[in-house]
C-alpha atoms as a PDB file:
ATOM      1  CA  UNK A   1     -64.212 -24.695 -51.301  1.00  0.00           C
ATOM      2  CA  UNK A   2     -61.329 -22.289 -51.023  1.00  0.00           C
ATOM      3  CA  UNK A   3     -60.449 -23.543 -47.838  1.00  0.00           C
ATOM      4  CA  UNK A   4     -60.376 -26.330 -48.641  1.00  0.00           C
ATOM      5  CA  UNK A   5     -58.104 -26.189 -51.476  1.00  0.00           C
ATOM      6  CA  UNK A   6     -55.757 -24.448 -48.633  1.00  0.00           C
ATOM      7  CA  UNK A   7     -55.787 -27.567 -46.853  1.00  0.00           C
ATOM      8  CA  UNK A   8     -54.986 -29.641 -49.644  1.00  0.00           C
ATOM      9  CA  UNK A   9     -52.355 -27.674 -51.284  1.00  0.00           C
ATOM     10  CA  UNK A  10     -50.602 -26.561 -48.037  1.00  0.00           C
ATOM     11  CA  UNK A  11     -49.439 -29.777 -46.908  1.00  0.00           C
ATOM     12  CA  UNK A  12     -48.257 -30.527 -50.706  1.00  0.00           C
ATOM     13  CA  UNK A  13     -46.248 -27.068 -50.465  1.00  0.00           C
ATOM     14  CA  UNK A  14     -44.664 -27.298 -47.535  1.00  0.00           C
ATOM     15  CA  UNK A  15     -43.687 -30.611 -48.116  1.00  0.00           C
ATOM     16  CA  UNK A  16     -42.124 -29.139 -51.660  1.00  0.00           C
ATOM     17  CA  UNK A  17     -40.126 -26.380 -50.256  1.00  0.00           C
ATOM     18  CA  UNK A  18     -38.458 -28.807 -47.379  1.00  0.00           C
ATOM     19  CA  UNK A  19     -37.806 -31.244 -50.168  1.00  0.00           C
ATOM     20  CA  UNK A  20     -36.090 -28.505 -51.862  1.00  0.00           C
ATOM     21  CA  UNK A  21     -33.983 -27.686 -49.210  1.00  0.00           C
ATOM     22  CA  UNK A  22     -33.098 -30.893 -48.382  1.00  0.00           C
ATOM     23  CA  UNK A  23     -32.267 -31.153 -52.180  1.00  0.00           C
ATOM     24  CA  UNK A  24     -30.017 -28.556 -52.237  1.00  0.00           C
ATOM     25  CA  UNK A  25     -28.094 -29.100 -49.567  1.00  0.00           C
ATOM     26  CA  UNK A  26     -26.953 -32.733 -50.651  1.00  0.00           C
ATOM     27  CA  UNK A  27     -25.961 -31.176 -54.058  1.00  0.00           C
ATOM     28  CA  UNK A  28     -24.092 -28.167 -52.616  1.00  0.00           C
ATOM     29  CA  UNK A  29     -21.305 -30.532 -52.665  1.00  0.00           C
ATOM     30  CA  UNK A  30     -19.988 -30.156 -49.290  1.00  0.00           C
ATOM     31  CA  UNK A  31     -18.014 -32.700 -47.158  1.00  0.00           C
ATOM     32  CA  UNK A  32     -20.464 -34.341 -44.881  1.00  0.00           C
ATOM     33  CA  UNK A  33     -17.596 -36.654 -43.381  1.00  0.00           C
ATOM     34  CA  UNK A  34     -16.208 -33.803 -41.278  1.00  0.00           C
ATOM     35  CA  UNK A  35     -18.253 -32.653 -38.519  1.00  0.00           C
ATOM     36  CA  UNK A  36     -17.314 -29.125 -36.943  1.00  0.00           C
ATOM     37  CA  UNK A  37     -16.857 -28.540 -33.947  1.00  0.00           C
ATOM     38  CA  UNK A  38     -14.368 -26.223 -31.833  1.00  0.00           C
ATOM     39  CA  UNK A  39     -13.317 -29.072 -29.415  1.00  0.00           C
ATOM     40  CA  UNK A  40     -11.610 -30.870 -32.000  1.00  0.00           C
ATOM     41  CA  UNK A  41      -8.183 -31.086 -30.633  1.00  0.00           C
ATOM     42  CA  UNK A  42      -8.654 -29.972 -27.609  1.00  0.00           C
ATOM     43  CA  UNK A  43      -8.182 -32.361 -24.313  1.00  0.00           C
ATOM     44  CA  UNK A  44     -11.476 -33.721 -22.506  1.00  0.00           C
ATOM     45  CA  UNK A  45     -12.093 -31.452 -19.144  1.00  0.00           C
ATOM     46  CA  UNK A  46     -11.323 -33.156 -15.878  1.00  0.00           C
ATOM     47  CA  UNK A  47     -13.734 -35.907 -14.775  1.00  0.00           C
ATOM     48  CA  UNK A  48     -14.258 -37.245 -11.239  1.00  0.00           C
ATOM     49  CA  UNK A  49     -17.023 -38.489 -10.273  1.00  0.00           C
ATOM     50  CA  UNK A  50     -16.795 -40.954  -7.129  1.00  0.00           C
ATOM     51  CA  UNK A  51     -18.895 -44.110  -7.106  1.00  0.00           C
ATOM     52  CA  UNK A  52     -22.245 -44.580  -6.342  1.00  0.00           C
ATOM     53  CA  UNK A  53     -23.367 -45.407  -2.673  1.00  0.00           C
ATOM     54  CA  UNK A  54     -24.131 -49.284  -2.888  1.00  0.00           C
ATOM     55  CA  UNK A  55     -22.629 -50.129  -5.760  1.00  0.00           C
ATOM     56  CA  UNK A  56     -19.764 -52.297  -6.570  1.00  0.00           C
ATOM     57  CA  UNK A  57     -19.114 -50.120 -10.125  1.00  0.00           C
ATOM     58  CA  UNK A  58     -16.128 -48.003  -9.850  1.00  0.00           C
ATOM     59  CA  UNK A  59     -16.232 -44.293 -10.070  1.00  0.00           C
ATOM     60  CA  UNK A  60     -14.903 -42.932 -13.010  1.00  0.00           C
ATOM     61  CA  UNK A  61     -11.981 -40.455 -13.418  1.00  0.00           C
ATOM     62  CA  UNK A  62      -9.818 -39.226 -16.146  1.00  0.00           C
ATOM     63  CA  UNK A  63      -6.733 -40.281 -15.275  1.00  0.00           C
ATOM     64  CA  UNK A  64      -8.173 -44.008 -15.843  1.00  0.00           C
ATOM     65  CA  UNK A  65      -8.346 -42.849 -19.830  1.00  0.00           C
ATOM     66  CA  UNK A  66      -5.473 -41.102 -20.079  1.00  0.00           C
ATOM     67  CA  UNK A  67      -3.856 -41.891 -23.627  1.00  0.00           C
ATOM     68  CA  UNK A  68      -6.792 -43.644 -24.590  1.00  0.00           C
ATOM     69  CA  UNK A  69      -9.223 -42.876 -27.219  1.00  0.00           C
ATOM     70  CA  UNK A  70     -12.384 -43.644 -25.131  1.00  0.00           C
ATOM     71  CA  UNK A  71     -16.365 -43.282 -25.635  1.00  0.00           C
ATOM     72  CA  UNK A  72     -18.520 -42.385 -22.989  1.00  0.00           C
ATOM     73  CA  UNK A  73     -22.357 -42.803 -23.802  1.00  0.00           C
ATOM     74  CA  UNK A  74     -24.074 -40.379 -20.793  1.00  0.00           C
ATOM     75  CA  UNK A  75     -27.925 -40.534 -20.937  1.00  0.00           C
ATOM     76  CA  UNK A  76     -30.344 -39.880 -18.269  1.00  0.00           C
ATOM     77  CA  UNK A  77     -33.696 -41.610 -17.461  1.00  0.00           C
ATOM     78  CA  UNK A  78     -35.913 -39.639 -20.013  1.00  0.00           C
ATOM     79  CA  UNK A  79     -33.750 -41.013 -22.586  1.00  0.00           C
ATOM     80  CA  UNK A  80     -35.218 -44.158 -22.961  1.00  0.00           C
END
């Protein structure tokens, strides 16, 4: 029987204590819109990566963003 109280009542307080933390952390009153990071403000390395062989998609190289605020979404086949 006391093991399997354990059972019962570990789930329940683990579930407690991360539901505490959570908790506290939205009421710490932080600013969640800011993210930070230490290459804010700092330019994007230098990309050039030629095309692939058989395609008709163009490589892609920074000096084709340049002055452009621009989003590049890189994933890799166990992404999906």
């Amino acid at each position: 029987p006391r093991t399997r109280r354990l059972f019962v009542l570990l789930p329940l307080l683990i579930f407690l204590g991360l539901a505490g933390l959570f908790l506290s952390q939205l009421l710490s009153g932080r600013d969640v819109s800011e993210v930070p990071s230490a290459l804010i403000g700092l330019p994007a390395p230098q990309t050039s990566l030629p095309p692939l062989e058989g395609s008709n998609l163009p490589g892609l190289y920074s000096k084709t963003f340049a002055g452009k605020v621009t989003l590049v979404n890189v994933f890799a086949s166990w992404c999906a």
